[in-house]
N, C-alpha and C. Protein backbone atom coordinates (compact mmCIF):
# COMPACT_ATOMS: atom_id res chain seq x y z
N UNK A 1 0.83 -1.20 0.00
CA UNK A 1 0.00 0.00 0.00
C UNK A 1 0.87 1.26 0.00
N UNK A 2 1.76 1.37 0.96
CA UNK A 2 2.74 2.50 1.33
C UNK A 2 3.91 3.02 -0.27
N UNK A 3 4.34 1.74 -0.82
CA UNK A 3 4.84 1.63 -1.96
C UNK A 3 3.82 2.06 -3.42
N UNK A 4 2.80 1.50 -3.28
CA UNK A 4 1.98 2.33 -4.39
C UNK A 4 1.30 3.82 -4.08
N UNK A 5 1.41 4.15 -3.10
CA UNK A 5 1.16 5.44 -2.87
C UNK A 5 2.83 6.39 -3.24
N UNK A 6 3.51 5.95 -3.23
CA UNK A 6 4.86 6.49 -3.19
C UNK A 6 5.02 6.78 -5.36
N UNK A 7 4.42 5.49 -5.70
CA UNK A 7 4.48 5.44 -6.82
C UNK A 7 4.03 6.52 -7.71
N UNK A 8 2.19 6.68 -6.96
CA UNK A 8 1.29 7.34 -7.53
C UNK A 8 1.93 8.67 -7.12
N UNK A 9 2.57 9.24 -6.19
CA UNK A 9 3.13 10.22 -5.97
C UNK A 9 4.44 10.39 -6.65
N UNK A 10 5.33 9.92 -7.39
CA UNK A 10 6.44 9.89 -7.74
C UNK A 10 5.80 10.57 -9.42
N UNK A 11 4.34 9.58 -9.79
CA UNK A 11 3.92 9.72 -10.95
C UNK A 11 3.76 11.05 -11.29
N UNK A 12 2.91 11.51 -10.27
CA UNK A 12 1.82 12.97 -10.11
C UNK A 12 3.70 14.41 -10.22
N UNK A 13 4.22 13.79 -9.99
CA UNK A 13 5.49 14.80 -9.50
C UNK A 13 6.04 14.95 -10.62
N UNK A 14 6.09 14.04 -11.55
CA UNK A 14 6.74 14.10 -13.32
C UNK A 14 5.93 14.88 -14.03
N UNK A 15 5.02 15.06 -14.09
CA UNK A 15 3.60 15.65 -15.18
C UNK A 15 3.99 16.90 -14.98
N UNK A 16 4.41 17.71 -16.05
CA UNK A 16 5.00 19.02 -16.82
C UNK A 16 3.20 19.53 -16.28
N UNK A 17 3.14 20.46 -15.25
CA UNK A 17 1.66 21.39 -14.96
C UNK A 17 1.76 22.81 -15.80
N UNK A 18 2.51 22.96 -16.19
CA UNK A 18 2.96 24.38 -16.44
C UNK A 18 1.05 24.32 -18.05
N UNK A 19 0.84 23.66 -18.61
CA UNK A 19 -0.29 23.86 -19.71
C UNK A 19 -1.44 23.87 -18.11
N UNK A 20 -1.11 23.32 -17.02
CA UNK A 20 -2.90 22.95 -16.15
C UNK A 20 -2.37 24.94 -15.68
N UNK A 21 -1.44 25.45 -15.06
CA UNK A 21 -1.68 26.70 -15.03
C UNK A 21 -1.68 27.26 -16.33
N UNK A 22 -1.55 27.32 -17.30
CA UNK A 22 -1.97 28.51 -18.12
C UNK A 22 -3.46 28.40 -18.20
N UNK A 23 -4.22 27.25 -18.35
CA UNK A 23 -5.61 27.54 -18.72
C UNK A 23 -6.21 27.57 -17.32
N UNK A 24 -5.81 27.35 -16.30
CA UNK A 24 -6.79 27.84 -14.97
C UNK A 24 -6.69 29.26 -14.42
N UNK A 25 -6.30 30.16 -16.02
CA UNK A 25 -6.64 32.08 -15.73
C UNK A 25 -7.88 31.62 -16.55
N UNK A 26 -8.79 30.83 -16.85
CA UNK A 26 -10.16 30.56 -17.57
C UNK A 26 -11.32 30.70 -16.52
N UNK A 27 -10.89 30.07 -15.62
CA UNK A 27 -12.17 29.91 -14.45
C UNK A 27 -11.95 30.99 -13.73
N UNK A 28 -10.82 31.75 -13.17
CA UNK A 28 -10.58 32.51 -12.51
C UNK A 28 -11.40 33.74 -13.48
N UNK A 29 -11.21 34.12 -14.62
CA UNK A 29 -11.76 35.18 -15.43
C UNK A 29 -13.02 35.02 -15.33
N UNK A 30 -13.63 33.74 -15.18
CA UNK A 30 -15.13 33.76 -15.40
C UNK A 30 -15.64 34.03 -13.57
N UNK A 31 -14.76 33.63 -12.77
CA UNK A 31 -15.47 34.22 -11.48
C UNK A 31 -15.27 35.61 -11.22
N UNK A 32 -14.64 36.30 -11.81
CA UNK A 32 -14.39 37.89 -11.99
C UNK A 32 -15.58 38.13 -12.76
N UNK A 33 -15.63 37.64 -14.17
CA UNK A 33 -17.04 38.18 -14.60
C UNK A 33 -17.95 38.08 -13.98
N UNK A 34 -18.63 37.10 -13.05
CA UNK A 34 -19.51 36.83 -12.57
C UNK A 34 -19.77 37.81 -11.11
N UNK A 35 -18.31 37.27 -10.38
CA UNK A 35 -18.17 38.73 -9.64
C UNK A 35 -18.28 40.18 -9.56
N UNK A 36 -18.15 40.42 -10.99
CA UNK A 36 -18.45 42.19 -11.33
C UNK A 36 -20.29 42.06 -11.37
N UNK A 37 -20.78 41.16 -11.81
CA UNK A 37 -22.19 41.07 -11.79
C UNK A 37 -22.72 41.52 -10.35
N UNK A 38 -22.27 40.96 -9.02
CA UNK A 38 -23.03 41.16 -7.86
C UNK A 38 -23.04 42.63 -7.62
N UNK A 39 -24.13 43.08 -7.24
CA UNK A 39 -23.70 44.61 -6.90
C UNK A 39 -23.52 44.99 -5.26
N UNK A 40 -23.64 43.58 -4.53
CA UNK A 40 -23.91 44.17 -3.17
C UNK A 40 -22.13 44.15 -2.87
N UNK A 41 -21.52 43.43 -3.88
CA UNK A 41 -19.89 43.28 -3.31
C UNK A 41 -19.07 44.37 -3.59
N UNK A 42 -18.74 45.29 -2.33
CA UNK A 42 -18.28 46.61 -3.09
C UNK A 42 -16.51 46.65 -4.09
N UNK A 43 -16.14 47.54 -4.55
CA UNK A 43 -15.23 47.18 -5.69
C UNK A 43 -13.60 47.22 -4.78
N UNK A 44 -13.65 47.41 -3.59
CA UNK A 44 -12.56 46.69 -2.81
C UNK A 44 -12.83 45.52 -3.36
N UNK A 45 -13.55 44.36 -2.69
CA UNK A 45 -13.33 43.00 -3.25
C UNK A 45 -13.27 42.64 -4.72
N UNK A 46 -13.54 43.63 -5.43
CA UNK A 46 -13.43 43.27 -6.65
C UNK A 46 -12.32 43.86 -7.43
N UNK A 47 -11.80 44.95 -7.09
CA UNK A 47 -10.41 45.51 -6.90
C UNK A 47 -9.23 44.20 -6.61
N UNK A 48 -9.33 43.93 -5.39
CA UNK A 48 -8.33 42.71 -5.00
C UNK A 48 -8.35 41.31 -5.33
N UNK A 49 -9.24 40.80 -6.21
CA UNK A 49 -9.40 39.79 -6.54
C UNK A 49 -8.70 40.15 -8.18
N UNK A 50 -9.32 41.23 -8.90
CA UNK A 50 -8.32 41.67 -10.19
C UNK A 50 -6.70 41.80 -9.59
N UNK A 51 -5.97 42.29 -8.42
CA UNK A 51 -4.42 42.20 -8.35
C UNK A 51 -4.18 41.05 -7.99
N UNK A 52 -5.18 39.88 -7.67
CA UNK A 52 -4.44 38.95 -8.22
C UNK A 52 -4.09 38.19 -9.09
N UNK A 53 -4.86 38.77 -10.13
CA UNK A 53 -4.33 38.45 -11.62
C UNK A 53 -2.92 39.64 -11.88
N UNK A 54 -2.90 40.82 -11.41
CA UNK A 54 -1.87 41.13 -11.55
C UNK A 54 -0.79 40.71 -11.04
N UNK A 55 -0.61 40.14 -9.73
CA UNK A 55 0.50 39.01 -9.11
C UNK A 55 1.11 38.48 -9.85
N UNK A 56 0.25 37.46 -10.74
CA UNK A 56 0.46 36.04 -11.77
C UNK A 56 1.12 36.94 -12.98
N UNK A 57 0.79 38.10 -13.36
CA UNK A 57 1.98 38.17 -14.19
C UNK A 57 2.44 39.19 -14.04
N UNK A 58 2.95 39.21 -12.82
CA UNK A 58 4.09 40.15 -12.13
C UNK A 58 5.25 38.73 -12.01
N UNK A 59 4.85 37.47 -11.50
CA UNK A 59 5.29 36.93 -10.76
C UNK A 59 5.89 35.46 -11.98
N UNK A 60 5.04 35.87 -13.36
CA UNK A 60 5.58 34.88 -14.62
C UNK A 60 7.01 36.29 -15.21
N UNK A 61 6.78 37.82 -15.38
CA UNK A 61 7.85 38.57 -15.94
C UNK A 61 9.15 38.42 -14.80
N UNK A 62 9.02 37.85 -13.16
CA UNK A 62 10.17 38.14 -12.56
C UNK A 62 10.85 36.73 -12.65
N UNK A 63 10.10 35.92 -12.76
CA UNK A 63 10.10 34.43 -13.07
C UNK A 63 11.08 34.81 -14.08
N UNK A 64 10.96 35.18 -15.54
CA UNK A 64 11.72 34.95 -16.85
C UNK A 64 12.41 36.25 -16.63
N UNK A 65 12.66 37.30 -15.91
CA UNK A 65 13.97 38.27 -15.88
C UNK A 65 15.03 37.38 -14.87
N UNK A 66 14.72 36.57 -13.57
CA UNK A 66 15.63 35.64 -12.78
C UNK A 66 16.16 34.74 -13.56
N UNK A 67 15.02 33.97 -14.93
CA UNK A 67 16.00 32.82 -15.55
C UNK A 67 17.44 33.63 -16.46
N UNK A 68 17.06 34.58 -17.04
CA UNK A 68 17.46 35.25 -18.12
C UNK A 68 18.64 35.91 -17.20
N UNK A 69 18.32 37.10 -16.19
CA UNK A 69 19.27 37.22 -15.91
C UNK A 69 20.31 36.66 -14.69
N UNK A 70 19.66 35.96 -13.97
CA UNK A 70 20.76 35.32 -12.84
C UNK A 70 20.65 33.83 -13.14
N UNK A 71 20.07 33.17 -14.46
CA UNK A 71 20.11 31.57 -14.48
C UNK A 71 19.38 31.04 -13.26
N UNK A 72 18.76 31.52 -12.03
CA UNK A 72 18.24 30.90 -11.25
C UNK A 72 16.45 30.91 -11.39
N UNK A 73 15.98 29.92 -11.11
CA UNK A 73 14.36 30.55 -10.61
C UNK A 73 14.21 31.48 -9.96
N UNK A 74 12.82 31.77 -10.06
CA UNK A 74 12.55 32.79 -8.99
C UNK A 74 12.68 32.26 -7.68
N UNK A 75 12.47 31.01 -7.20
CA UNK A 75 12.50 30.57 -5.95
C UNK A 75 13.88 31.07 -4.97
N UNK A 76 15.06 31.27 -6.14
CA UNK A 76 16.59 30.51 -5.81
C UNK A 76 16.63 32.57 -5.27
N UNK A 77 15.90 33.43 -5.81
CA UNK A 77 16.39 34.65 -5.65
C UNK A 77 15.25 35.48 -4.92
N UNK A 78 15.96 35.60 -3.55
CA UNK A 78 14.93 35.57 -2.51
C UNK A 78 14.18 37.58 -2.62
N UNK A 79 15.33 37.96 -2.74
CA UNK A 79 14.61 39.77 -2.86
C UNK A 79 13.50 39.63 -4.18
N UNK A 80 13.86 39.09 -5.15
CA UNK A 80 13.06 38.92 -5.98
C UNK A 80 11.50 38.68 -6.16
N UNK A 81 12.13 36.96 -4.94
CA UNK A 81 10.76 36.63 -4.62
C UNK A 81 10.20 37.33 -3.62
N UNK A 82 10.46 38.05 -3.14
CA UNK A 82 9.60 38.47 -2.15
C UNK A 82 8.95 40.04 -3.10
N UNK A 83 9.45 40.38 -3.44
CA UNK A 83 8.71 41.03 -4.43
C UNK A 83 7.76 40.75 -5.27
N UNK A 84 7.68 39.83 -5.55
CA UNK A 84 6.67 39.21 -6.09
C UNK A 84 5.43 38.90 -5.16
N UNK A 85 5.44 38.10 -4.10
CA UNK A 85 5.04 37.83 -3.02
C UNK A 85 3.63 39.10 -2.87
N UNK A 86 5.17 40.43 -2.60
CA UNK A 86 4.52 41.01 -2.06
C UNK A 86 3.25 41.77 -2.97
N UNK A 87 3.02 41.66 -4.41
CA UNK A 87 1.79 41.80 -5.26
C UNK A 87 0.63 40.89 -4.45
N UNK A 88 0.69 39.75 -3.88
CA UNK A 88 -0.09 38.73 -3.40
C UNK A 88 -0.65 39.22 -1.82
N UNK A 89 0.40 39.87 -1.02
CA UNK A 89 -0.20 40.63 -0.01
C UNK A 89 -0.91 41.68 -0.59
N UNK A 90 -0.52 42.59 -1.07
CA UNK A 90 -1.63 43.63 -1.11
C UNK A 90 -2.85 43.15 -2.21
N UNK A 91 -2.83 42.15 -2.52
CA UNK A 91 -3.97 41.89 -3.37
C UNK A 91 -4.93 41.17 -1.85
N UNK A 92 -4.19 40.58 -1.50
CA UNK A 92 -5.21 39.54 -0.04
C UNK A 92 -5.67 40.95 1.09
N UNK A 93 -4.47 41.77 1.07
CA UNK A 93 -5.57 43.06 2.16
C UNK A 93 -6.32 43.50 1.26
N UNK A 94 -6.43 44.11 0.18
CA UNK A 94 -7.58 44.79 0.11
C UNK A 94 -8.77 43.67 -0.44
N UNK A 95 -8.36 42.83 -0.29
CA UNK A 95 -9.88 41.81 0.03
C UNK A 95 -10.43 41.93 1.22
N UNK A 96 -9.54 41.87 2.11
CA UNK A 96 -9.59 41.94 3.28
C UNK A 96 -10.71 43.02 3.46
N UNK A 97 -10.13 44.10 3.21
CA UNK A 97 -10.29 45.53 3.77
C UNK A 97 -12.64 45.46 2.76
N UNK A 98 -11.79 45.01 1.78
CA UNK A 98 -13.37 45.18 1.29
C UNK A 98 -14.60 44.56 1.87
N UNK A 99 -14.09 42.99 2.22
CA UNK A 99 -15.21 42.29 2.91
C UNK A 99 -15.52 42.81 4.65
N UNK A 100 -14.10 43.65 5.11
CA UNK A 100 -14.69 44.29 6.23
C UNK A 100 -15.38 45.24 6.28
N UNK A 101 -15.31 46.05 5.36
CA UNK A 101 -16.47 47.41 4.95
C UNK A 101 -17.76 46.64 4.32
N UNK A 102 -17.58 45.09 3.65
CA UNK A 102 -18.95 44.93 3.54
C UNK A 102 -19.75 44.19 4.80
N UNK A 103 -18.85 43.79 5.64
CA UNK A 103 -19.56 43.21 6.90
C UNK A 103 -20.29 44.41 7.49
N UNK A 104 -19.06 45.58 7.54
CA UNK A 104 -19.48 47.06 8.59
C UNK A 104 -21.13 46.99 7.69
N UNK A 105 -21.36 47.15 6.67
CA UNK A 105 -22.48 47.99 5.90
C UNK A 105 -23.62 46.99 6.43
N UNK A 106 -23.64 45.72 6.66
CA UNK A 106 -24.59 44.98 6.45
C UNK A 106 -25.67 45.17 7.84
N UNK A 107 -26.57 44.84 7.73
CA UNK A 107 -27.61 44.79 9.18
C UNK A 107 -27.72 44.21 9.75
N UNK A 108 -27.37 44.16 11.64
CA UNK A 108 -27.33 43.48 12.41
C UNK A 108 -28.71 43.13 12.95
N UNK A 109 -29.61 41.83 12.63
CA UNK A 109 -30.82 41.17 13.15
C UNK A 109 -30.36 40.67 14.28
N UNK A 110 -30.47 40.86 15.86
CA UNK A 110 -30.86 40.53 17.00
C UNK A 110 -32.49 39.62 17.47
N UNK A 111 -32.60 38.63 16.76
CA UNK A 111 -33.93 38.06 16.81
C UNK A 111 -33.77 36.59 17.95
């Protein structure tokens, strides 16, 4: 059992993902469209859910300036990565910040 799980994991670890991320900006675009539809969600959350599509290709151009210019991944070049990173924080606060102004707005029922 322990050995075919090792297997099925050895398997899953070879498979080139790089085609499963390019087409999963498909679903993500369609929950943005769908998301701009609600009107009760104010455009903080919809603001920060678009930077994180800006992240992803902040974080594919620092990706290919690290291979190009230092031969390393982005992983291997840490100021880098954290620059990158940091597109992903300010995309997660102002989610943040939006769903707390939409909690503040909403009506408190005491029933």
């Amino acid at each position: 059992m322990n050995d075919l799980f090792l297997k099925y994991m050895e398997k899953l670890g070879s498979i080139d993902n790089t085609l499963l991320f390019a087409v999963s900006i498909i679903p993500y675009f369609i929950f943005l469209f769908y998301l701009y539809k609600i009107k009760s969600i104010n455009n903080f959350v919809k603001t920060g859910f678009c930077l994180t599509v800006l992240f992803v290709l902040i974080t594919i151009l620092v990706s290919i300036f690290t291979l190009n210019y230092f031969g390393k991944t982005l992983v291997e070049v840490d100021f880098l990565h954290g620059l990158a990173e940091s597109f992903l924080t300010l995309s997660d606060f102002v989610i943040l910040f939006g769903f707390i102004r939409l909690l503040n707005t909403l009506e408190v029922n005491n029933s």
